[in-house]
C-alpha atoms as a PDB file:
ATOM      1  CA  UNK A   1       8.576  -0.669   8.156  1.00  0.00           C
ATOM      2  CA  UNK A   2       5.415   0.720   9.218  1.00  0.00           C
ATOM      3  CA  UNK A   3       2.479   1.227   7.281  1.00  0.00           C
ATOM      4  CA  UNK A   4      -1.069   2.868   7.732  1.00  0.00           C
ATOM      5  CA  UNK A   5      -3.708   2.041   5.897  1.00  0.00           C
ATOM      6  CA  UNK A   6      -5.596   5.610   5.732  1.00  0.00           C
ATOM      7  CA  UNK A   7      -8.625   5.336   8.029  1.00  0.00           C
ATOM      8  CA  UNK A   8      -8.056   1.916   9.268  1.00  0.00           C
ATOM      9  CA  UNK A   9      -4.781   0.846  10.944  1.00  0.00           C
ATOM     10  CA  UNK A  10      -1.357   0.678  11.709  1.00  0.00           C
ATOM     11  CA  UNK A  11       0.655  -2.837  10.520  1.00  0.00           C
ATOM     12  CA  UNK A  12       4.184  -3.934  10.990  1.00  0.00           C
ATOM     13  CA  UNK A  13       5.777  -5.137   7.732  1.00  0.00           C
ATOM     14  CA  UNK A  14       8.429  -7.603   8.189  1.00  0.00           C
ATOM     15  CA  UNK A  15      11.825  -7.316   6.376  1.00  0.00           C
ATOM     16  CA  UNK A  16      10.733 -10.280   4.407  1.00  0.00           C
ATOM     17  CA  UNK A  17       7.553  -8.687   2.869  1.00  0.00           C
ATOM     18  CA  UNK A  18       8.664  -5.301   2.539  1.00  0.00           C
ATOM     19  CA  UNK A  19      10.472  -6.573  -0.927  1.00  0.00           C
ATOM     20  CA  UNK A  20       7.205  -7.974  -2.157  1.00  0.00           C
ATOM     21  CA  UNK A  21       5.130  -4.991  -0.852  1.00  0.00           C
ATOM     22  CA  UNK A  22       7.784  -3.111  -2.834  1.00  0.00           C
ATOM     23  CA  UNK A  23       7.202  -4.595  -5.668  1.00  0.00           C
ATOM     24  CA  UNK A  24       3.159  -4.668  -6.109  1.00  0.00           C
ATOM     25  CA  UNK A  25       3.340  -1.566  -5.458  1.00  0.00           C
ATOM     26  CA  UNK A  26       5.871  -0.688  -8.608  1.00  0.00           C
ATOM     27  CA  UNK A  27       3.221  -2.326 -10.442  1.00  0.00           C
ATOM     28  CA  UNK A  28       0.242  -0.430  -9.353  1.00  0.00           C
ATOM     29  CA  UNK A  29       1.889   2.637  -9.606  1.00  0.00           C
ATOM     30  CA  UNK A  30       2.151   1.389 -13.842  1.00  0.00           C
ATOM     31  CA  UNK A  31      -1.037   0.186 -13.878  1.00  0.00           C
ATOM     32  CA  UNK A  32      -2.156   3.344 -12.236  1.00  0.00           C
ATOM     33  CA  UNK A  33      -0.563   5.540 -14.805  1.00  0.00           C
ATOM     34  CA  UNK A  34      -1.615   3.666 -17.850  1.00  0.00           C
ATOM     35  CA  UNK A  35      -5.478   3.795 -16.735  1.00  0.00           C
ATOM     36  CA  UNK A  36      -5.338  -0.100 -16.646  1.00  0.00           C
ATOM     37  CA  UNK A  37      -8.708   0.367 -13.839  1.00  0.00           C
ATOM     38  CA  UNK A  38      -8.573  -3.580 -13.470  1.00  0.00           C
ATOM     39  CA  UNK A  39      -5.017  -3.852 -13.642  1.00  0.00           C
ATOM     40  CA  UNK A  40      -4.672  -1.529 -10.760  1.00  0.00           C
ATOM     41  CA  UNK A  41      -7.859  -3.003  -8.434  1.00  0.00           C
ATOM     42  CA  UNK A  42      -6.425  -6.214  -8.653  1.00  0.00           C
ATOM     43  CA  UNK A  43      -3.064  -5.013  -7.528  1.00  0.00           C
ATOM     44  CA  UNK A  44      -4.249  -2.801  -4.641  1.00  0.00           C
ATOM     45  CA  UNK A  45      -6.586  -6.086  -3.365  1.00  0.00           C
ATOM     46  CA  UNK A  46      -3.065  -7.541  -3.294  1.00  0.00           C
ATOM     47  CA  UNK A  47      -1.509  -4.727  -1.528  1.00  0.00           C
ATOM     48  CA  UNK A  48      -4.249  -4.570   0.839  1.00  0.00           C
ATOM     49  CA  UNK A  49      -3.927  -8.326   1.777  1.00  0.00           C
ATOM     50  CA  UNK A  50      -0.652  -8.641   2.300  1.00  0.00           C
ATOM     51  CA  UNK A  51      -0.436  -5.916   4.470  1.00  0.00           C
ATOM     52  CA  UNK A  52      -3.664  -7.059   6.429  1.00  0.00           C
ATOM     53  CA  UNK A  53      -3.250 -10.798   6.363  1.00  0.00           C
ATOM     54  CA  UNK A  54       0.782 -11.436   6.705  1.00  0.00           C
ATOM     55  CA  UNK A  55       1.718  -8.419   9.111  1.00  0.00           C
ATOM     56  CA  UNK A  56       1.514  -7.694  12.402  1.00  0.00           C
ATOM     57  CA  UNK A  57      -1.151  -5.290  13.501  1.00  0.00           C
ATOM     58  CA  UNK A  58       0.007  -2.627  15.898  1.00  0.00           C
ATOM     59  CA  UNK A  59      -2.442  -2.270  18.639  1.00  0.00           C
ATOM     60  CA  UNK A  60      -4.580   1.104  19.417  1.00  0.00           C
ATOM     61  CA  UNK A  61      -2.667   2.059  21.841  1.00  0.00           C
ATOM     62  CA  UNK A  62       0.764   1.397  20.200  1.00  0.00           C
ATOM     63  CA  UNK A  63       2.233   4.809  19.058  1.00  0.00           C
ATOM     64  CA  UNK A  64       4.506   5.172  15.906  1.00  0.00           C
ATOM     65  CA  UNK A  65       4.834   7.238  13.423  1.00  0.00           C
ATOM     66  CA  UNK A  66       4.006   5.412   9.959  1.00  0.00           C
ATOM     67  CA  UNK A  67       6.965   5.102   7.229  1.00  0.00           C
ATOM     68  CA  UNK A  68       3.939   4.614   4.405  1.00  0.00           C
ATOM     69  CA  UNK A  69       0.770   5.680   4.180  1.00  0.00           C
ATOM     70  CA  UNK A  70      -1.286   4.050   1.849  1.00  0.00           C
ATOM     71  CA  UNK A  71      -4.725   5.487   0.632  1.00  0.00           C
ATOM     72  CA  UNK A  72      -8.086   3.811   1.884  1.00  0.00           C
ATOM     73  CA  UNK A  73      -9.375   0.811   0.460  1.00  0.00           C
ATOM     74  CA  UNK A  74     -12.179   2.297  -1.910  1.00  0.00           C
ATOM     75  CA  UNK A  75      -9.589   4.653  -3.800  1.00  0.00           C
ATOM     76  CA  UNK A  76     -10.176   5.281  -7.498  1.00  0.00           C
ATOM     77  CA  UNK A  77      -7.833   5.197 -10.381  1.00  0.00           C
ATOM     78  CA  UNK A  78      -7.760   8.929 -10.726  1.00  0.00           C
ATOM     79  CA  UNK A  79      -6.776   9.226  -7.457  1.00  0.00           C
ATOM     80  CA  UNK A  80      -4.467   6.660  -7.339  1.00  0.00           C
ATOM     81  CA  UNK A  81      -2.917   8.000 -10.688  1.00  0.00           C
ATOM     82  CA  UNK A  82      -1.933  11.129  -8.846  1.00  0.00           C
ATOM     83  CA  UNK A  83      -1.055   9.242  -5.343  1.00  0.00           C
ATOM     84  CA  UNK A  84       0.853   6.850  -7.059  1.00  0.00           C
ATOM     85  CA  UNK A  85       3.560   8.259  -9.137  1.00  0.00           C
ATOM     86  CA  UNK A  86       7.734   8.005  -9.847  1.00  0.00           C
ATOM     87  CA  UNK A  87       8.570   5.478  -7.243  1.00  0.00           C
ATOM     88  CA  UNK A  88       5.505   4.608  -5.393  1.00  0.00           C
ATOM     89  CA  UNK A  89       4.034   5.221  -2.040  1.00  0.00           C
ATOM     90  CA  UNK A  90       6.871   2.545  -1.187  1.00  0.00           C
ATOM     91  CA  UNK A  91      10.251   4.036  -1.209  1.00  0.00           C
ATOM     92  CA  UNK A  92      12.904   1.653  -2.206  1.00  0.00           C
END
C-alpha cells in the first residue's frame, strides 16, 4: 500500500503494518467522531510515526499513485471528524 502524507511524502507500507495502520486508524476515526480532541492527537502522532518511522520512503522522483491519503500533520478534530468517517481513510 501506498500512502501520502498530504504536503509531505510518499511511504511504502509493508503488508505487515498495513494491519496495524488499519487499525489506529479505526480508532481515530472513533475518537474523531466522539470529539475525544486528545484521544484523537494521540492516535494520529501514532499514525504519523508509523508511517514515517517503519516504512519505506519513496523517493522524489519515484512516481505512484497513492492508495491513502492521509491529511497533514497539524489537522484539527473538526476536520478530522469529517475526513475520518464509516471506515476510515484506510480501507479494509
Amino acid at each position: 500500500m501506498i500512502v501520502r502524507i498530504s504536503g509531505e511524502a510518499q511511504y511504502e507500507v509493508p503488508d505487515d503494518q498495513a494491519e496495524r495502520l488499519n487499525d489506529l486508524d479505526n480508532q481515530a476515526v472513533a475518537a474523531a467522531q466522539s470529539g475525544d480532541e486528545a484521544k484523537f492527537k494521540e492516535l494520529w502522532d501514532q499514525i504519523l510515526a508509523l508511517v514515517t518511522n517503519e516504512c519505506r520512503p519513496l523517493a522524489d522522483d519515484e512516481l505512484v499513485e497513492s492508495d491513502v491519503i492521509l491529511p497533514p500533520r497539524d489537522v484539527t478534530l473538526a476536520e478530522a471528524a469529517s475526513e475520518f468517517t464509516g471506515e476510515g481513510l484506510i480501507p479494509d
